[in-house]
C-alpha atoms as a PDB file:
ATOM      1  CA  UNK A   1       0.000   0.000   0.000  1.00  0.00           C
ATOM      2  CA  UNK A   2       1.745   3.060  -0.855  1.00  0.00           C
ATOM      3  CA  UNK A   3       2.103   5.971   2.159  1.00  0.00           C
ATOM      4  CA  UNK A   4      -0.258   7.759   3.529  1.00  0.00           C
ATOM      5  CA  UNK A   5      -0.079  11.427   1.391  1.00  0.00           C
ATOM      6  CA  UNK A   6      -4.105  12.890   1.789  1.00  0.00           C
ATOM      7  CA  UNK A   7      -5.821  13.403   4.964  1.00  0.00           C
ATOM      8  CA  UNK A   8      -8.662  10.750   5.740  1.00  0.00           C
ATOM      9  CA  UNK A   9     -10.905  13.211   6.860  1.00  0.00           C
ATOM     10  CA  UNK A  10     -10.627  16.214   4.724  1.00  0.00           C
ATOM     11  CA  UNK A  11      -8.630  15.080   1.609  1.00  0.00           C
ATOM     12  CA  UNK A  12      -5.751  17.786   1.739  1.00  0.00           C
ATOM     13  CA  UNK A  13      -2.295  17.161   1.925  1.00  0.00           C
ATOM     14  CA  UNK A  14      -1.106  16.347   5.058  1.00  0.00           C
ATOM     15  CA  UNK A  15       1.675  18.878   4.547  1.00  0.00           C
ATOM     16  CA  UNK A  16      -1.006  21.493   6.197  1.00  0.00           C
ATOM     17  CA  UNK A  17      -2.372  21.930   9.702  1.00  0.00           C
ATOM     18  CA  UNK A  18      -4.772  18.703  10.164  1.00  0.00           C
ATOM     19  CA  UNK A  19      -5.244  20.023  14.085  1.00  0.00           C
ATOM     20  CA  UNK A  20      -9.581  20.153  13.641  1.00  0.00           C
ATOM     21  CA  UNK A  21      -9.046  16.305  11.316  1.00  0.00           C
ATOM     22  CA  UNK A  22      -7.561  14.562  14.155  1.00  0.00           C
ATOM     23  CA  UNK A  23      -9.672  14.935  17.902  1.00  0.00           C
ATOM     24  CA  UNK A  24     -11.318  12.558  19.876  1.00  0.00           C
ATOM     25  CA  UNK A  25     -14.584  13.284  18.146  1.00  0.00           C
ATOM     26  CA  UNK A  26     -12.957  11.956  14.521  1.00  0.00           C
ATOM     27  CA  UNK A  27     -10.807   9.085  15.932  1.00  0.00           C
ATOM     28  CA  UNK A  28     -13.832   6.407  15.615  1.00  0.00           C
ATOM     29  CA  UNK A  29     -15.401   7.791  12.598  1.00  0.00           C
ATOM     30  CA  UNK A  30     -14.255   6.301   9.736  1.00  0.00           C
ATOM     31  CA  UNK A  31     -12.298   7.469   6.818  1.00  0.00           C
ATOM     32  CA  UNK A  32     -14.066   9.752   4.457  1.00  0.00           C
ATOM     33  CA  UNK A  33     -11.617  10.590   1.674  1.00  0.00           C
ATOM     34  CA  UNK A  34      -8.624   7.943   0.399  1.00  0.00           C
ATOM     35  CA  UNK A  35      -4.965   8.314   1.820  1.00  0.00           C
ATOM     36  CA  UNK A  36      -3.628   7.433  -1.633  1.00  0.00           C
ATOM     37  CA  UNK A  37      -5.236   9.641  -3.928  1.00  0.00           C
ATOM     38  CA  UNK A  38      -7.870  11.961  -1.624  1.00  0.00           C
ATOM     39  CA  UNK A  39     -10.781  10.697  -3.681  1.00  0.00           C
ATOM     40  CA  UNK A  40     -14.273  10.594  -1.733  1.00  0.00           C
ATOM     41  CA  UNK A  41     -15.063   7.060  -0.953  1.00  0.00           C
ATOM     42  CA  UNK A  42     -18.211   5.105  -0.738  1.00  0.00           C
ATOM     43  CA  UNK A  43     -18.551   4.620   3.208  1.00  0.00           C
ATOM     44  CA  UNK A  44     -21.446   2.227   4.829  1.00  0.00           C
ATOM     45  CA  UNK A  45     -21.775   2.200   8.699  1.00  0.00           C
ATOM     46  CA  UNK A  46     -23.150  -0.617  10.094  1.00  0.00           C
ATOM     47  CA  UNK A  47     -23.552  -1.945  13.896  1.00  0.00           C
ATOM     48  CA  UNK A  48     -20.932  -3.733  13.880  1.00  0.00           C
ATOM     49  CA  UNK A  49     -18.542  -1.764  11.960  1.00  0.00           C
ATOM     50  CA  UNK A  50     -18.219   0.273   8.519  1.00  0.00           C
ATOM     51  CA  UNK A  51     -16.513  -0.445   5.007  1.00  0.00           C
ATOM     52  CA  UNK A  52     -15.190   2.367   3.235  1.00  0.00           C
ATOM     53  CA  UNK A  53     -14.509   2.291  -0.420  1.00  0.00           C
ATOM     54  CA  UNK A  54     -12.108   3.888  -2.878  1.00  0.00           C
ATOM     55  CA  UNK A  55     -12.565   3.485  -6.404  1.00  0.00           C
ATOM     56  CA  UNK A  56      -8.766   2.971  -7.119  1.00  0.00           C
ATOM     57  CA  UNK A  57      -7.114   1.406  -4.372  1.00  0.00           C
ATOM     58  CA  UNK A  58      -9.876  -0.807  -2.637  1.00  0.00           C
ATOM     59  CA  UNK A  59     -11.983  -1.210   0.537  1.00  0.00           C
ATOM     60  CA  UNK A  60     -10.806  -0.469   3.886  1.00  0.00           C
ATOM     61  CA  UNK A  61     -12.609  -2.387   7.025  1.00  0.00           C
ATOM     62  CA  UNK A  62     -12.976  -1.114  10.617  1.00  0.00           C
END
């Protein structure tokens, strides 16, 4: 999997200031944008989990 390069929350570069991206509130809500390539991804939230989906590089599982 290549490194990590987008923020999973707001899909800019992780070069900036991700201070509001990364609180307690975000930490167990699941990744809205790909690491990869910042593309939105298809999330579903279920009970017992979610599945998030990026139309390049694959599902993610939490």
């Amino acid at each position: 999997m290549n490194q990590a390069e987008f923020c999973v929350h707001c899909g800019q570069p992780l070069a900036g200031d991700h201070g509001a991206c990364h609180n307690p509130r975000t930490a167990l809500e699941p990744p809205r944008f790909c690491a990869s390539c910042a593309r939105r991804m298809v999330v579903q939230i279920t009970p017992v989990g979610w599945t998030a989906r990026c139309s390049r590089h694959g599902e993610l599982t939490g």
